[in-house]
PDB file of N, CA and C in Angstrom:
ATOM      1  N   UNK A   1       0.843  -1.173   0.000  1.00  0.00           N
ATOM      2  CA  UNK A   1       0.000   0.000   0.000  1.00  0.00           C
ATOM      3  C   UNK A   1       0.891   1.241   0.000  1.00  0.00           C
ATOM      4  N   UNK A   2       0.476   2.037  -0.904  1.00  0.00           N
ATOM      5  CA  UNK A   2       1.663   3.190  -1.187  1.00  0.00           C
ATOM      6  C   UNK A   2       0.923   4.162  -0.292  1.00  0.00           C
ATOM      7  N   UNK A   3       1.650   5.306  -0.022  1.00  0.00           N
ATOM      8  CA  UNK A   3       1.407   6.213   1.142  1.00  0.00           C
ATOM      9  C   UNK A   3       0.529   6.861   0.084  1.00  0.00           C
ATOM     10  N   UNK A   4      -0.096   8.257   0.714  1.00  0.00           N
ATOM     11  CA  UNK A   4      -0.538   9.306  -0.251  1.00  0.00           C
ATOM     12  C   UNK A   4       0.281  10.376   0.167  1.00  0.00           C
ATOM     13  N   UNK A   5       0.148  11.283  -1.113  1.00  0.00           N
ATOM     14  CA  UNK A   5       0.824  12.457  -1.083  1.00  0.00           C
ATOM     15  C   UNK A   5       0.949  13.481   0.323  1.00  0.00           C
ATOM     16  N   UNK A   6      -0.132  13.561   0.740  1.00  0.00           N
ATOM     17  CA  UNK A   6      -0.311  14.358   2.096  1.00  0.00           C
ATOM     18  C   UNK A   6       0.213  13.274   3.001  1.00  0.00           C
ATOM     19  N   UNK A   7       0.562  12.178   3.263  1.00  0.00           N
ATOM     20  CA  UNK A   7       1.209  11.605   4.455  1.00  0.00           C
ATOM     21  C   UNK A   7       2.840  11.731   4.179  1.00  0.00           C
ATOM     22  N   UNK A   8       2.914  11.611   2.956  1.00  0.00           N
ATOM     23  CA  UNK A   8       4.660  11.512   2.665  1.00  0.00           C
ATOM     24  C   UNK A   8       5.184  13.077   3.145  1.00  0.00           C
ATOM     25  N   UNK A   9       4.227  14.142   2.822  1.00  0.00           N
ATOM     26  CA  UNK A   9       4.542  15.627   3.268  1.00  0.00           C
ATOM     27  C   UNK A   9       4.963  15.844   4.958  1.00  0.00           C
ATOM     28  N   UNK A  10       3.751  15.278   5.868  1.00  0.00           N
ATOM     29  CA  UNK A  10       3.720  15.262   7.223  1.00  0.00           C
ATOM     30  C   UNK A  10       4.894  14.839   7.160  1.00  0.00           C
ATOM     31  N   UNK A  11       5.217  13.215   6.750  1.00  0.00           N
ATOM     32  CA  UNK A  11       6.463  12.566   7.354  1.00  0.00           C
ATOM     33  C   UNK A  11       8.007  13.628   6.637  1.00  0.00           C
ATOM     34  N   UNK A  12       7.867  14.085   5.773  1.00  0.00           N
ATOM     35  CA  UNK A  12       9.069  15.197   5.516  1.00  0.00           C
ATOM     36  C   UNK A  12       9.438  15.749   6.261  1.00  0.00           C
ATOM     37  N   UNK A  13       8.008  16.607   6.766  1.00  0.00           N
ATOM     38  CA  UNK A  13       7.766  17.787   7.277  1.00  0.00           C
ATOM     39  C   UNK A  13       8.456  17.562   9.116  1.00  0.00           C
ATOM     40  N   UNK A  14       8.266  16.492   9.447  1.00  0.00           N
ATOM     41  CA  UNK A  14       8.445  15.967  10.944  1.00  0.00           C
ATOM     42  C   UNK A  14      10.274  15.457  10.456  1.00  0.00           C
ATOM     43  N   UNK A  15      10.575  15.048   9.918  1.00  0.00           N
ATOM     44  CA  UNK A  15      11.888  14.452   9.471  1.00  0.00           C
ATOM     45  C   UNK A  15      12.930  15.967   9.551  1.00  0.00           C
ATOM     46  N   UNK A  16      12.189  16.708   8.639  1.00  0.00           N
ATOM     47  CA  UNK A  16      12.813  18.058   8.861  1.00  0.00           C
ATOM     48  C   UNK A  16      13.005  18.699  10.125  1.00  0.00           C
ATOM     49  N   UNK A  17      11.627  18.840  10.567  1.00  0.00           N
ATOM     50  CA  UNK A  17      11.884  19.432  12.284  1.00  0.00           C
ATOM     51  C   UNK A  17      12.733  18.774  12.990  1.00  0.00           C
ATOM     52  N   UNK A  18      12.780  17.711  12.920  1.00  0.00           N
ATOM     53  CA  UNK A  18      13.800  17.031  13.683  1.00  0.00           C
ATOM     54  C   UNK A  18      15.363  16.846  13.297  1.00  0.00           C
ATOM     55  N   UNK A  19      15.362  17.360  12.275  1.00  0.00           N
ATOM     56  CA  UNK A  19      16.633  17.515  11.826  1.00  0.00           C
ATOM     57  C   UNK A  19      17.179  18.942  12.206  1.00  0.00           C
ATOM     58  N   UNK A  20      16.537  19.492  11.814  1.00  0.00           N
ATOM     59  CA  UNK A  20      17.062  21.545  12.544  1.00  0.00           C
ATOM     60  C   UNK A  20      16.526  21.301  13.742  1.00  0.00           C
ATOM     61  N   UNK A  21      16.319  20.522  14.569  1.00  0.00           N
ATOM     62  CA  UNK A  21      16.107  20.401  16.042  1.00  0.00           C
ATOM     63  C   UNK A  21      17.708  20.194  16.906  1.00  0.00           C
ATOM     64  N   UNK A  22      17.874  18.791  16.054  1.00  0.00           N
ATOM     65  CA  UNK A  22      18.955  17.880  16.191  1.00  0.00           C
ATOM     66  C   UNK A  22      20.517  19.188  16.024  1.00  0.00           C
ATOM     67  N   UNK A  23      20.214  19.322  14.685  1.00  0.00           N
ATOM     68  CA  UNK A  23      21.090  20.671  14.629  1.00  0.00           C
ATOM     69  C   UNK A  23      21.457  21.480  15.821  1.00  0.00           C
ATOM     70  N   UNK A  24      20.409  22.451  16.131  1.00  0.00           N
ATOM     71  CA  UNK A  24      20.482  23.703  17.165  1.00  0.00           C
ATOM     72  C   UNK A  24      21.068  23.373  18.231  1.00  0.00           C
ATOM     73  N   UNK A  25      20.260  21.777  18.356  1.00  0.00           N
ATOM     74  CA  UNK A  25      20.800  21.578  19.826  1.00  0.00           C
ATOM     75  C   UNK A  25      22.429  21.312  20.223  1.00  0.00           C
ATOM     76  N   UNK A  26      23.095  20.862  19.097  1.00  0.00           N
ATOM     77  CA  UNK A  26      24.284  20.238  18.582  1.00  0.00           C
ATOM     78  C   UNK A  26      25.485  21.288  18.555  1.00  0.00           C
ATOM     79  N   UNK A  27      24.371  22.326  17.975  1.00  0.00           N
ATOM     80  CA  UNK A  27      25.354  23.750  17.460  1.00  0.00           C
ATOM     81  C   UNK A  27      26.426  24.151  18.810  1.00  0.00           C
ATOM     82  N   UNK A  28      27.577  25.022  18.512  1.00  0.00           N
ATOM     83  CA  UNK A  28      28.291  25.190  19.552  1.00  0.00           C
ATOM     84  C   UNK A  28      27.497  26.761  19.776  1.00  0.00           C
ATOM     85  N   UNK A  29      27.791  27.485  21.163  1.00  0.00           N
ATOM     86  CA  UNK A  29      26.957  28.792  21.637  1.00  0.00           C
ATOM     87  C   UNK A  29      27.270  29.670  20.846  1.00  0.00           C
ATOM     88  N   UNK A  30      28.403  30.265  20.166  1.00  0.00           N
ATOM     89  CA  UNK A  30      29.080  31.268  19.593  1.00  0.00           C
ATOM     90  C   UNK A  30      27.933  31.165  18.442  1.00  0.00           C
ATOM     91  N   UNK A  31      27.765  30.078  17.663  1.00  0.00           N
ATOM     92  CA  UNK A  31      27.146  29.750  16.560  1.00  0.00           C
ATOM     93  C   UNK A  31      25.789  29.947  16.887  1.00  0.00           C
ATOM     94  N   UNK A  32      25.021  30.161  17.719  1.00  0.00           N
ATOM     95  CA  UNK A  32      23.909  29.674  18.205  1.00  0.00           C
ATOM     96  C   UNK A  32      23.250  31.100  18.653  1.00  0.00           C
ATOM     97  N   UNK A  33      24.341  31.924  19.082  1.00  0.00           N
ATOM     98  CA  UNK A  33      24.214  33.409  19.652  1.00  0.00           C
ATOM     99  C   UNK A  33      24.000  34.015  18.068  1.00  0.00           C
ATOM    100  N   UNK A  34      25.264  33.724  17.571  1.00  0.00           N
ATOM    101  CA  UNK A  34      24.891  34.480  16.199  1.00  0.00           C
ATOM    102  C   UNK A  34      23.785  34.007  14.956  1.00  0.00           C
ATOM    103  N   UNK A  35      23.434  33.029  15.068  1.00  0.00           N
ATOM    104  CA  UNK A  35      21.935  32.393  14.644  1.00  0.00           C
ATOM    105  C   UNK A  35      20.750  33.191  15.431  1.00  0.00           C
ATOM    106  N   UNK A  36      20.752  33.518  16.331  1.00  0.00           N
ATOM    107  CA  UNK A  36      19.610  33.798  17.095  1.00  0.00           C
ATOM    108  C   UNK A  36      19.527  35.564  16.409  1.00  0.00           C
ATOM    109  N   UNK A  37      20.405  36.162  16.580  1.00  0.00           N
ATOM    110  CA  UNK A  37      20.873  37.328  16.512  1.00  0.00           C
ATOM    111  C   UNK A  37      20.081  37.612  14.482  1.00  0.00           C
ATOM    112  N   UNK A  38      20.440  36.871  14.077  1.00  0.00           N
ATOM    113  CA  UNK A  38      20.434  36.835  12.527  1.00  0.00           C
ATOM    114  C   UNK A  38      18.675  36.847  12.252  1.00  0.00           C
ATOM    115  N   UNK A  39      18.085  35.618  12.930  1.00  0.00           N
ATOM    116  CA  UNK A  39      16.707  35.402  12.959  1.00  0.00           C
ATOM    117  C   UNK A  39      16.282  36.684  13.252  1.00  0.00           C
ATOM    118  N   UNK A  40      16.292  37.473  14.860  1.00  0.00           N
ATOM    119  CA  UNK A  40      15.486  38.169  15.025  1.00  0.00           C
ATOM    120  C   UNK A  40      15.742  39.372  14.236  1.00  0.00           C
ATOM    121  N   UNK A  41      16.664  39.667  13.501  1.00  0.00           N
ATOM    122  CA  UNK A  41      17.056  40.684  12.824  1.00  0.00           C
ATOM    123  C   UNK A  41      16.277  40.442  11.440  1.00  0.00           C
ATOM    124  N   UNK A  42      16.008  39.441  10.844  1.00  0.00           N
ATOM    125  CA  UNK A  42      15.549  38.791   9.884  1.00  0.00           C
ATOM    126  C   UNK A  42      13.922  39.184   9.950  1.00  0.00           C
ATOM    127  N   UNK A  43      13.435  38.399  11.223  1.00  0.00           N
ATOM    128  CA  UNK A  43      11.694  38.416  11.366  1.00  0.00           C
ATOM    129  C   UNK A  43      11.476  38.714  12.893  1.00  0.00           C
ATOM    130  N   UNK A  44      11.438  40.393  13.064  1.00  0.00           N
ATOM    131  CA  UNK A  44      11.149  40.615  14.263  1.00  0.00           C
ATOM    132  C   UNK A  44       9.944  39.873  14.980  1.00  0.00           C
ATOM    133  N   UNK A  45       9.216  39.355  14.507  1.00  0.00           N
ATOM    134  CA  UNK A  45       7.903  38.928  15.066  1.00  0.00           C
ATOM    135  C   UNK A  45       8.106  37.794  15.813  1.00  0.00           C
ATOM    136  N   UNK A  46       9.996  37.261  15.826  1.00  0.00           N
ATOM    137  CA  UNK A  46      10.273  36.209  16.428  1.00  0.00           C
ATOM    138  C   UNK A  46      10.744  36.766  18.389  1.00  0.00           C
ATOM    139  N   UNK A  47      11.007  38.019  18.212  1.00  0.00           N
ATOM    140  CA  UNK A  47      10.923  38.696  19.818  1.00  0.00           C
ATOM    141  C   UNK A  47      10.298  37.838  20.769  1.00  0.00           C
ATOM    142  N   UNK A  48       9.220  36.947  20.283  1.00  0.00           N
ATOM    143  CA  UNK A  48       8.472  36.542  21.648  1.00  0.00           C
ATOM    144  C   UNK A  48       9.093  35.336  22.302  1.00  0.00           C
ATOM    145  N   UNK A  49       9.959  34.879  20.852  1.00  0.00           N
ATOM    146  CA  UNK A  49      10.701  33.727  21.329  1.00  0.00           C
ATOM    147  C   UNK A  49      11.386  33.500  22.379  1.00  0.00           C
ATOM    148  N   UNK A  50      10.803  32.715  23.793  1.00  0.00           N
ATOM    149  CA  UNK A  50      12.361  32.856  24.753  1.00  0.00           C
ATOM    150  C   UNK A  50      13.390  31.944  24.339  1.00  0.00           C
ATOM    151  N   UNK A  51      12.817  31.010  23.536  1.00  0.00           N
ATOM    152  CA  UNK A  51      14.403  29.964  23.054  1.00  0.00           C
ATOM    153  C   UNK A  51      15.445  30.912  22.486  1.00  0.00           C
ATOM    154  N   UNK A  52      15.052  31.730  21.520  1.00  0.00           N
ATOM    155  CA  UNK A  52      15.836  32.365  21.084  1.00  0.00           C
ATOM    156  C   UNK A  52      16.421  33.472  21.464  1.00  0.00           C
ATOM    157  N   UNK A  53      15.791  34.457  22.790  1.00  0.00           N
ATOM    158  CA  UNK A  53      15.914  35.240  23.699  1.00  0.00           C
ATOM    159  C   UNK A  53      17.326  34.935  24.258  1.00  0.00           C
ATOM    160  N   UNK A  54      17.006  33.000  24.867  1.00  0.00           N
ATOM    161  CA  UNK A  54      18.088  32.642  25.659  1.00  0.00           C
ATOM    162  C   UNK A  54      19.055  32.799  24.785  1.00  0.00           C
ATOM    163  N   UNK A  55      19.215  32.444  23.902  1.00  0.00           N
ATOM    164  CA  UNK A  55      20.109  32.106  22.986  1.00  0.00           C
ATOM    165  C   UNK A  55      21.146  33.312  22.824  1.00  0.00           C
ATOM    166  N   UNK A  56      20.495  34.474  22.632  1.00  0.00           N
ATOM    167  CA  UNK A  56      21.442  35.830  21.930  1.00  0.00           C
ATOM    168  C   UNK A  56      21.920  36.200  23.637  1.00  0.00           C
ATOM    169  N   UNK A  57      21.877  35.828  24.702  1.00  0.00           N
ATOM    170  CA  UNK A  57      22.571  36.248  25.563  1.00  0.00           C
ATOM    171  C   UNK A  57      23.880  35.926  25.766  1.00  0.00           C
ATOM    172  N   UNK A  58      24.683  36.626  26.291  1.00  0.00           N
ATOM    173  CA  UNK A  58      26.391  35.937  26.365  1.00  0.00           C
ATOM    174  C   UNK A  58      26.333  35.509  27.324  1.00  0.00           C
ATOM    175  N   UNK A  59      27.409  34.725  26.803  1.00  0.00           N
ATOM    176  CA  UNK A  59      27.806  33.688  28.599  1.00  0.00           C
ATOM    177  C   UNK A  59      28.504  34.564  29.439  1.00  0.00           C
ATOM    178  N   UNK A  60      28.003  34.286  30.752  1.00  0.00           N
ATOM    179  CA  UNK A  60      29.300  35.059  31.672  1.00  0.00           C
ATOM    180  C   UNK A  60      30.222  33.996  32.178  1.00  0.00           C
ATOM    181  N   UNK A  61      30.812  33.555  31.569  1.00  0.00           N
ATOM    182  CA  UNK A  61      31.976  32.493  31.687  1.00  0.00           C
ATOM    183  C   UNK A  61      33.120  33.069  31.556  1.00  0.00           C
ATOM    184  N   UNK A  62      34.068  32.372  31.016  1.00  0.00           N
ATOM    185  CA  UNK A  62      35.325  32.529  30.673  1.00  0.00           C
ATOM    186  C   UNK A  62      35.074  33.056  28.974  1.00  0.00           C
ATOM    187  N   UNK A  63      34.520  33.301  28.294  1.00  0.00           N
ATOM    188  CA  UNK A  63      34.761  33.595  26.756  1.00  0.00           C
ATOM    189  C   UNK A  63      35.096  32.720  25.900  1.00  0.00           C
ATOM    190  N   UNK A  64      34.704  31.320  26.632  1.00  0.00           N
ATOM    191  CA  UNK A  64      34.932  30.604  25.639  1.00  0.00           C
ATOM    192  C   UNK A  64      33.591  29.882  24.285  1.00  0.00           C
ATOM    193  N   UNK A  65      32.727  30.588  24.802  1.00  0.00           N
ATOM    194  CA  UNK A  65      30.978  30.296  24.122  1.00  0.00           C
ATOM    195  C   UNK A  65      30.823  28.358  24.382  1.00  0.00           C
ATOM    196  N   UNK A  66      30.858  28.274  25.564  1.00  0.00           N
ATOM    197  CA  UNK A  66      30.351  27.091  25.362  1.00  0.00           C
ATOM    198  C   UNK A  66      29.298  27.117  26.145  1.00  0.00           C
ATOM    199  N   UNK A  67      29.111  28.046  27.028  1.00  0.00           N
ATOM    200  CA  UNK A  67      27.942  28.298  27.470  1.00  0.00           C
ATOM    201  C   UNK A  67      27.379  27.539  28.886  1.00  0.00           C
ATOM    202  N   UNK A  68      28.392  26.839  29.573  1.00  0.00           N
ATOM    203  CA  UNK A  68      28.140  25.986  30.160  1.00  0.00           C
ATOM    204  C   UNK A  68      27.934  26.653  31.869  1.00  0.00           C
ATOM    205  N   UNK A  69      28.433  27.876  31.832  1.00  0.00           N
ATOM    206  CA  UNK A  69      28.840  28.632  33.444  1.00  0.00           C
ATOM    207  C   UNK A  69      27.382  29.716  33.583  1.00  0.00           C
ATOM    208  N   UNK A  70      27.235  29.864  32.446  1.00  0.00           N
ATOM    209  CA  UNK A  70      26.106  30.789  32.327  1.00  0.00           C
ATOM    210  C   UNK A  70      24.716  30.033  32.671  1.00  0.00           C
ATOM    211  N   UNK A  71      24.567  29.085  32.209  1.00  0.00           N
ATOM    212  CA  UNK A  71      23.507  28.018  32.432  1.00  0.00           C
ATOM    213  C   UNK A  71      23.499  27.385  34.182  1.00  0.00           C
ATOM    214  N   UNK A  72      24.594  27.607  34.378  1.00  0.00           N
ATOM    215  CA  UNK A  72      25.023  26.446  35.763  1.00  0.00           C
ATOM    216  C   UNK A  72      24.002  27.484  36.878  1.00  0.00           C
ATOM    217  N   UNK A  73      24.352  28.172  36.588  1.00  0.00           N
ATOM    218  CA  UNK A  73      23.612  29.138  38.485  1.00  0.00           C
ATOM    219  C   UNK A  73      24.298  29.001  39.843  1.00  0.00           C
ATOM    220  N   UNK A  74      23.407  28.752  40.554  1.00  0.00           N
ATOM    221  CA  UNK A  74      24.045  28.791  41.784  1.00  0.00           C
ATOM    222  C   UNK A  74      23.722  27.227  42.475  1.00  0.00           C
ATOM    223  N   UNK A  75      24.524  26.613  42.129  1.00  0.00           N
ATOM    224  CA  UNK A  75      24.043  24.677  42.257  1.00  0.00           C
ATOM    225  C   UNK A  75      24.852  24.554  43.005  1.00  0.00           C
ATOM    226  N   UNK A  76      24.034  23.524  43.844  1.00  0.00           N
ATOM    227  CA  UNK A  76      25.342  22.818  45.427  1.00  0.00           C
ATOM    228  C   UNK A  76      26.004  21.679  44.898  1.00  0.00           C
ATOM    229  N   UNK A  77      27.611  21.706  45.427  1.00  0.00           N
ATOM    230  CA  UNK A  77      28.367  20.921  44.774  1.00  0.00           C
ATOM    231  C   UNK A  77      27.639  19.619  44.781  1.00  0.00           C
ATOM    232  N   UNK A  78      28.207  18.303  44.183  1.00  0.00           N
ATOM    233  CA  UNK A  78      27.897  17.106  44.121  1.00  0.00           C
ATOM    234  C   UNK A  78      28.980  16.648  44.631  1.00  0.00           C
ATOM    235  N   UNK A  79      28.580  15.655  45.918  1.00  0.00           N
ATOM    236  CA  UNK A  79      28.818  15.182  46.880  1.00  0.00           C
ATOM    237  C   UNK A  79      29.841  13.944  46.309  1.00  0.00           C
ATOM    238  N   UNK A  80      30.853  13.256  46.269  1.00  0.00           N
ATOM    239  CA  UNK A  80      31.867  12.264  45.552  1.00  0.00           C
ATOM    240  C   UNK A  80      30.787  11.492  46.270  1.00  0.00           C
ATOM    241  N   UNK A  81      31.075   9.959  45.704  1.00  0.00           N
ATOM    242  CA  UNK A  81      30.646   8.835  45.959  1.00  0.00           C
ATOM    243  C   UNK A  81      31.835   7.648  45.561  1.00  0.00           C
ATOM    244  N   UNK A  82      31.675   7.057  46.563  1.00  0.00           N
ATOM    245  CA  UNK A  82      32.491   5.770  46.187  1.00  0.00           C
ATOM    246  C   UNK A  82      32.197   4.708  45.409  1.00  0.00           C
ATOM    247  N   UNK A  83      32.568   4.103  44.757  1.00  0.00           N
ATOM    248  CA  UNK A  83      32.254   3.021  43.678  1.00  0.00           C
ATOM    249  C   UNK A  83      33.039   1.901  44.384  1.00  0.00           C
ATOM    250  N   UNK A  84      32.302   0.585  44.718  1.00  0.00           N
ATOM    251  CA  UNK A  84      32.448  -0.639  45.172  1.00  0.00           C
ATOM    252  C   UNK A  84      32.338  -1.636  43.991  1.00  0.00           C
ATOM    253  N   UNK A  85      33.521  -2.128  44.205  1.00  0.00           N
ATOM    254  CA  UNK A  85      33.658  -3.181  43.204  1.00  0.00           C
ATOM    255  C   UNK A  85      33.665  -4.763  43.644  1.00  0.00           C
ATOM    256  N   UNK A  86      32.529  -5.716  43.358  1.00  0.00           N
ATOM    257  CA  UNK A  86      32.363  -6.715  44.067  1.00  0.00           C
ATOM    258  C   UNK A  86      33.050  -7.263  43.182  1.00  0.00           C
ATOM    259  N   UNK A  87      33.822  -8.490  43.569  1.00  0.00           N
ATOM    260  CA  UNK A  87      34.750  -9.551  42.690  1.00  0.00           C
ATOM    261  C   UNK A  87      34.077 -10.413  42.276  1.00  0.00           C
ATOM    262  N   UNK A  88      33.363 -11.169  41.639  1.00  0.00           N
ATOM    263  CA  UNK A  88      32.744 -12.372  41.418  1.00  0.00           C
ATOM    264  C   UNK A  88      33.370 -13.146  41.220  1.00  0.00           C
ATOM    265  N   UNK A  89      33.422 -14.548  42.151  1.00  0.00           N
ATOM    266  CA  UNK A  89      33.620 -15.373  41.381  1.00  0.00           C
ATOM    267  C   UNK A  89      33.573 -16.612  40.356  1.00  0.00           C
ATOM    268  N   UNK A  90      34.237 -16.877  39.839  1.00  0.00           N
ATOM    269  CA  UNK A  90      34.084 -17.435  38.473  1.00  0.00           C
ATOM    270  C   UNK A  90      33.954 -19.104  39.025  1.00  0.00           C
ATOM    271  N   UNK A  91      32.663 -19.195  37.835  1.00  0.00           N
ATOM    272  CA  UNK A  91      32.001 -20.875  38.048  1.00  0.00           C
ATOM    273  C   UNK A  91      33.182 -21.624  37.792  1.00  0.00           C
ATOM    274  N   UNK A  92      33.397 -22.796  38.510  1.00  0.00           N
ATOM    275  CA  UNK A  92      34.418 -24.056  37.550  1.00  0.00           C
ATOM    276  C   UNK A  92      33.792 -24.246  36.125  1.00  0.00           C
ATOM    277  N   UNK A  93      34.154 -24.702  35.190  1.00  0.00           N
ATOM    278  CA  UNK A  93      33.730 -24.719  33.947  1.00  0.00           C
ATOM    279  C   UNK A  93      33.044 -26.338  34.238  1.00  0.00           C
ATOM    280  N   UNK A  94      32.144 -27.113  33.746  1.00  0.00           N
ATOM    281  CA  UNK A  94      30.897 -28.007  33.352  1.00  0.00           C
ATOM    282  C   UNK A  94      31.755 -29.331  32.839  1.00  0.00           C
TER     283      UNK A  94
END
């Protein structure tokens, strides 16, 4: 049974979103700041966007756009944990 024309579109259409999804998310910040920057300059009507809001802000990090210090906040360290390693031992062979 062959698809019809309007289902093969949806499934494009979803293949696509998920591909410039996959993208953005992938993108490094530098790239991502200046994408955002480009859009709203492009189609102001995108202002309402907060994805893209977040996006054109700089990191207050180190300058390196990865964006990772800017995102962090004010988080309580994570506590080390020890890793226990049980030995098993091995069956006699049958």
């Amino acid at each position: 049974m062959m698809p019809t024309a309007l289902e093969a579109v949806v499934v494009y259409a979803v293949v696509a979103l998920c591909a410039v999804y996959c993208v953005w998310l992938f993108m490094p910040a530098a790239m991502k700041r200046w994408m955002a920057h480009a859009l709203l300059r492009r189609f102001p009507r995108l202002e309402a966007s907060t994805t893209l809001q977040a996006a054109t802000r700089d990191p207050a990090g180190c300058g390196s756009a990865c964006g990772n210090c800017a995102s962090a906040g004010a988080r309580t360290p994570v506590q080390e944990r020890k890793v226990h390693w049980v030995k098993r031992r091995r069956l006699p062979p049958d």
